[in-house]
Protein backbone atom coordinates (compact mmCIF):
# COMPACT_ATOMS: atom_id res chain seq x y z
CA UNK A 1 -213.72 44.37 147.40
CA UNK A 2 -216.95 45.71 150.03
CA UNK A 3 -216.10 45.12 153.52
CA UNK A 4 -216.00 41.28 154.87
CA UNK A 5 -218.45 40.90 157.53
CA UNK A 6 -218.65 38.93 159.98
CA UNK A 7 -221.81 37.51 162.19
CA UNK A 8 -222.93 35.73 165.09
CA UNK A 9 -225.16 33.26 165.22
CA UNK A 10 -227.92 33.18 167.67
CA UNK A 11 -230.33 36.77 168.54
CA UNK A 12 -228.63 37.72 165.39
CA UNK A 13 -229.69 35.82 162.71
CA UNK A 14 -231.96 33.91 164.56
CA UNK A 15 -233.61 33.39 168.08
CA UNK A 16 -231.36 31.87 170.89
CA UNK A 17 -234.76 29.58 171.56
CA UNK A 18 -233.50 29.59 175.18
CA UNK A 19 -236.63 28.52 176.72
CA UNK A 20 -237.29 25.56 173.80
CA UNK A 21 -233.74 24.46 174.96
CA UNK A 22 -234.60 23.57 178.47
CA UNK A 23 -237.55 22.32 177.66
CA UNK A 24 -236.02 19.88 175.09
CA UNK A 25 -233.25 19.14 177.91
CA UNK A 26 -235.97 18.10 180.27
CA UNK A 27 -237.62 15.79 178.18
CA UNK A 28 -233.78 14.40 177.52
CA UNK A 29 -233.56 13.70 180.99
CA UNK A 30 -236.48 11.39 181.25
CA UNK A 31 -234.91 9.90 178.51
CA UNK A 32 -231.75 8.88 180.35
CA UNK A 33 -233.27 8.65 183.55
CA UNK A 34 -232.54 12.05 185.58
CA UNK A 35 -234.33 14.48 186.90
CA UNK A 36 -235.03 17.23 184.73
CA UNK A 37 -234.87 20.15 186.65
CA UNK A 38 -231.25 19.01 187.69
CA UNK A 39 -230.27 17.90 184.07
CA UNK A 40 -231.62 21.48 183.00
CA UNK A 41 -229.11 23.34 185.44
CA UNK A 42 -226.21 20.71 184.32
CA UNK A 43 -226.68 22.19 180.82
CA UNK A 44 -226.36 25.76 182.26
CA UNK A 45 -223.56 24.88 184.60
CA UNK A 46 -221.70 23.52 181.93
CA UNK A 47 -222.30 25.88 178.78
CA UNK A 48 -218.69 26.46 178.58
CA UNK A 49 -217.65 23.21 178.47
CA UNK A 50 -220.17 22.26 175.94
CA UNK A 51 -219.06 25.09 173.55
CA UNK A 52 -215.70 23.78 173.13
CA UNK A 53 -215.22 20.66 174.79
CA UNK A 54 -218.26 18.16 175.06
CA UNK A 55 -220.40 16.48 171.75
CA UNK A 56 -223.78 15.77 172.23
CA UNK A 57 -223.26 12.49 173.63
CA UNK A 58 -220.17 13.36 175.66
CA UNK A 59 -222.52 15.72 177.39
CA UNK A 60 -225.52 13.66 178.12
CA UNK A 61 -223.22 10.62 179.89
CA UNK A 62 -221.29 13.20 181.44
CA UNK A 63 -223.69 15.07 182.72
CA UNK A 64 -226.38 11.98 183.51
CA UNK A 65 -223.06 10.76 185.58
CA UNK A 66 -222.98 13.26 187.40
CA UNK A 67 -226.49 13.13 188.26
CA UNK A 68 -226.17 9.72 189.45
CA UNK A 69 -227.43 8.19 186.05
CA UNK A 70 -226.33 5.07 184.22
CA UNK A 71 -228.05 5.47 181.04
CA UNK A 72 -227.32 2.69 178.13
CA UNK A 73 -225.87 3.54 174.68
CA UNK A 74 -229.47 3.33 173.22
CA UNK A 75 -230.68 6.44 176.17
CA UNK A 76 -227.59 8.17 175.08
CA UNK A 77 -228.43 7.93 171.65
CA UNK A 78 -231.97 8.76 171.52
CA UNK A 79 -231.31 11.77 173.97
CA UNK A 80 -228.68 12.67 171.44
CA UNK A 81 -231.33 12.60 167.88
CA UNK A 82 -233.69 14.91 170.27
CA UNK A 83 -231.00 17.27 170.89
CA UNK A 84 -229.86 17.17 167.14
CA UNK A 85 -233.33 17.83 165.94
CA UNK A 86 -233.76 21.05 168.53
CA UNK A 87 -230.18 22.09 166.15
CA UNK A 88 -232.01 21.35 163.12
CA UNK A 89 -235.28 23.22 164.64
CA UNK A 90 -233.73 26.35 165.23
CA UNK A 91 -231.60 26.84 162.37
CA UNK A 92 -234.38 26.36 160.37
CA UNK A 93 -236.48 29.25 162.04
CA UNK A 94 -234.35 31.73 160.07
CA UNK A 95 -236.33 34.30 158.23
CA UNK A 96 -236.96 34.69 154.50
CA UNK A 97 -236.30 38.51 155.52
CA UNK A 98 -233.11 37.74 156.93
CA UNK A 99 -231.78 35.48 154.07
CA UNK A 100 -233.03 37.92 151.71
CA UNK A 101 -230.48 40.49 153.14
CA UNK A 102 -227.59 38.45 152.96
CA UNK A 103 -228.37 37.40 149.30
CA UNK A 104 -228.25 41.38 148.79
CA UNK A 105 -224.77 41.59 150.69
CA UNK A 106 -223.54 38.74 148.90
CA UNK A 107 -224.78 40.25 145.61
CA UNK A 108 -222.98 44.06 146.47
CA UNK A 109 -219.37 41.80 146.98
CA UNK A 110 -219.32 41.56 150.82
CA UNK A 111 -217.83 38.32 151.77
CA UNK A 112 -219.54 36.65 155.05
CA UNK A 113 -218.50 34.68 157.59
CA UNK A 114 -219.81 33.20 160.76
CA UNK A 115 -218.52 33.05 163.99
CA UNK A 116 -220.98 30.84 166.54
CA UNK A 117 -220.42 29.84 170.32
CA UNK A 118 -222.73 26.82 169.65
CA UNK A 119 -222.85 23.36 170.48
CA UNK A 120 -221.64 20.27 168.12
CA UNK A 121 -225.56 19.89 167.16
CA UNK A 122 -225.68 23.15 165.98
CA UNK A 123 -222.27 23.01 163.89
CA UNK A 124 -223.91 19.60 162.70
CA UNK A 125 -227.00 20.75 160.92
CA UNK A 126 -225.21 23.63 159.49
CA UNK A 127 -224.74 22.43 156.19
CA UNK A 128 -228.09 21.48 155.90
CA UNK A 129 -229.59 24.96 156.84
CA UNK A 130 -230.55 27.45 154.44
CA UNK A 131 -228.32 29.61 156.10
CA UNK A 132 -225.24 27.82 155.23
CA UNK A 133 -225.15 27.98 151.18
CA UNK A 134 -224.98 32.60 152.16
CA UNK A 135 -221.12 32.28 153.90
CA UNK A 136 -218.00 32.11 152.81
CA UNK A 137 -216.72 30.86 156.22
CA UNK A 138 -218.63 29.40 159.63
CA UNK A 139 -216.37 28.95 162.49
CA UNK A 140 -218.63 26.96 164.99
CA UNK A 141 -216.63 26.79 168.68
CA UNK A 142 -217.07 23.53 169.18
CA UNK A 143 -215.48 22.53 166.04
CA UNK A 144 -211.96 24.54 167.02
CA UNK A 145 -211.68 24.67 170.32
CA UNK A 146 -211.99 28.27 170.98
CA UNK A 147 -214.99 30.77 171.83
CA UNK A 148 -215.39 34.17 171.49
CA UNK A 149 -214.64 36.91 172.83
CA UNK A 150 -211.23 35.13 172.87
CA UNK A 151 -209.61 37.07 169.84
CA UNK A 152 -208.02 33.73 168.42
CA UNK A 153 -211.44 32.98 167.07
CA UNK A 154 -211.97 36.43 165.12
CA UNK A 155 -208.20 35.73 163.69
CA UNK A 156 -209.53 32.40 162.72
CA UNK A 157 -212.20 33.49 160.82
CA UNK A 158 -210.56 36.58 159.01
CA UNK A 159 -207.39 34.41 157.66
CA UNK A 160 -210.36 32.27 156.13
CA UNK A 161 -211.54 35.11 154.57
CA UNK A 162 -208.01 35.79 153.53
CA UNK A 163 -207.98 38.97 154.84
CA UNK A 164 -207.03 41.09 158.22
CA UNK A 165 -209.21 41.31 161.12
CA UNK A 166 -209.17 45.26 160.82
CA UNK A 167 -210.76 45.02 157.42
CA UNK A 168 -214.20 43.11 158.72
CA UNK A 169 -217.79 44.68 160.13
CA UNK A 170 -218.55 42.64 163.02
CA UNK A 171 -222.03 42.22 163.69
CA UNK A 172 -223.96 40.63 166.63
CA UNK A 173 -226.32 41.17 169.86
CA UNK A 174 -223.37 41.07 172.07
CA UNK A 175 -223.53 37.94 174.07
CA UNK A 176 -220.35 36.26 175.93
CA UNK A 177 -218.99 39.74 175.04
CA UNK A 178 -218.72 39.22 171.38
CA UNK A 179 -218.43 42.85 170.24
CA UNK A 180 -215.52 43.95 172.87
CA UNK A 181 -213.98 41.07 171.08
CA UNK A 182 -214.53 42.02 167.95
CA UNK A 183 -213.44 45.46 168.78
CA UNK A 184 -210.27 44.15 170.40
CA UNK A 185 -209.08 42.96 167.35
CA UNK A 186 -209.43 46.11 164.97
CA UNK A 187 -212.73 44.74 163.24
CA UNK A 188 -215.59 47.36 163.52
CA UNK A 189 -218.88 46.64 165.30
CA UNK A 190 -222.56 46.55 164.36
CA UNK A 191 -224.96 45.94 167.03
CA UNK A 192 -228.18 44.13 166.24
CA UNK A 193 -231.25 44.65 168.85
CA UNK A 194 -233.53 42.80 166.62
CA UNK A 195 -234.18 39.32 168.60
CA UNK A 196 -232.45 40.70 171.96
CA UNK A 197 -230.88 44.18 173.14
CA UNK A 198 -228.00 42.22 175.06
CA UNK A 199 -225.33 44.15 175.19
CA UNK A 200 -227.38 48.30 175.85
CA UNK A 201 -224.31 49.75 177.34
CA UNK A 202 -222.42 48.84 174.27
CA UNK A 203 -221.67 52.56 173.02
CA UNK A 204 -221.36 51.94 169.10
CA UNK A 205 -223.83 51.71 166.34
CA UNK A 206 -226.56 49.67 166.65
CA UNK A 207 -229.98 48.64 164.36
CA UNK A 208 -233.32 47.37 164.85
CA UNK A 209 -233.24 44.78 162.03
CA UNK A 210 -231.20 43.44 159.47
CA UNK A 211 -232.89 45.08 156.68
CA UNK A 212 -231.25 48.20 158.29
CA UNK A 213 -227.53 46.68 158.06
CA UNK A 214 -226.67 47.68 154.54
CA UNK A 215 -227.72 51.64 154.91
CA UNK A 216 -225.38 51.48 157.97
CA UNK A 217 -222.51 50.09 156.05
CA UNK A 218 -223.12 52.92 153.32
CA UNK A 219 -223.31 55.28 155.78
CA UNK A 220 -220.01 54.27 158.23
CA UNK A 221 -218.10 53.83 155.62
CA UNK A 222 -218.51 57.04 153.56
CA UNK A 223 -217.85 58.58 156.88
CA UNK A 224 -214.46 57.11 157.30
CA UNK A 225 -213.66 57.59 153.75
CA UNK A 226 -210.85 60.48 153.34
CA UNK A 227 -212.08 63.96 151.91
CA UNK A 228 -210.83 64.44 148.24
């Protein structure tokens, strides 16, 4: 069986669409009655929380609460479709390139798997995306509980793969300090600098786009294999 490999999510498959996010937020707030600007640093405050915690609507009355907002069920629910349609947005930005190259992994035997710190809207519109129908296995934070780099969330996703976390590429841009995770476990890590360089002081291989992923594998991997 080629190598299972695993990815992250956002500014590696796709664009984080950080600045469409607080835009979206702020047009959420007027629609719960907050001020944006606060409701936009609530979000940021609270990014941990919302990762593994808080759904979409937990988060908006939570976080209007705090804010000094009493917003009905219909405000919560209206904030919450806009938020849920930024989910649906995004994913659906992904790249006929992109999904292109994981047809080709798929089609040389590499099983795939996701591992995302993303919110419930993201995990939501997941099986919607095109993405979704190219992996094996998505492990979406705020659907366990857990968030990477915490190494319980690599485990996770290797024993759906059915196989050891030493056996699995890891590949990603290196947010929340995703690829020390990776690494922590035994997997071995790609670094992507195609929608962000996140992580430059990360000292292991790294490639400009994804098209460039399946030379790497060749060429790691015929490295490590043992001289006959």
């Amino acid at each position: 069986m080629s190598r299972p490999l695993v990815f992250d999510l956002f500014h590696t498959l796709i664009e984080g669409a950080d600045e469409e996010r607080d835009r979206v937020v702020g047009e959420m707030a007027f629609m719960v009655g907050v001020a944006p600007a606060a409701l936009v640093a609530a979000y940021h405050a609270t990014w941990r929380d919302r990762l593994v915690r808080w759904d979409v609507e937990e988060t908006i009355r939570i976080l209007a609460g705090r804010l000094g907002g009493a917003p009905t069920n219909e405000q919560v629910i209206r904030a919450g479709e806009h938020r849920r349609a930024l989910g649906r947005r995004v994913l659906d930005t992904v790249s006929t390139a992109t999904l292109d190259v994981l047809d080709a992994l798929r089609g040389d035997g590499h099983p795939l798997a996701l591992i995302s710190n993303a919110t419930s809207d993201t995990s939501e519109a997941w099986p919607q995306s095109p993405l979704a129908q190219r992996f094996d296995v998505a492990v979406f934070s705020c659907d366990v509980g857990l968030a990477k780099p915490d190494p319980a969330i690599y485990g996770l996703a290797a024993k759906c793969l059915g196989v050891r976390p030493a056996e699995c590429v890891f590949v990603g841009d290196g947010a929340d300090g995703e690829l020390a995770g990776a690494a922590a476990v035994g997997m071995t890590v790609f670094r992507t600098t195609e929608h962000n360089d996140t992580d430059p002081d990360w000292g292991g291989p790294a490639f400009a786009t994804l098209g460039d992923l399946p030379a790497l594998l060749v060429q790691q991997f015929k490295v490590m294999e043992p001289a006959e």
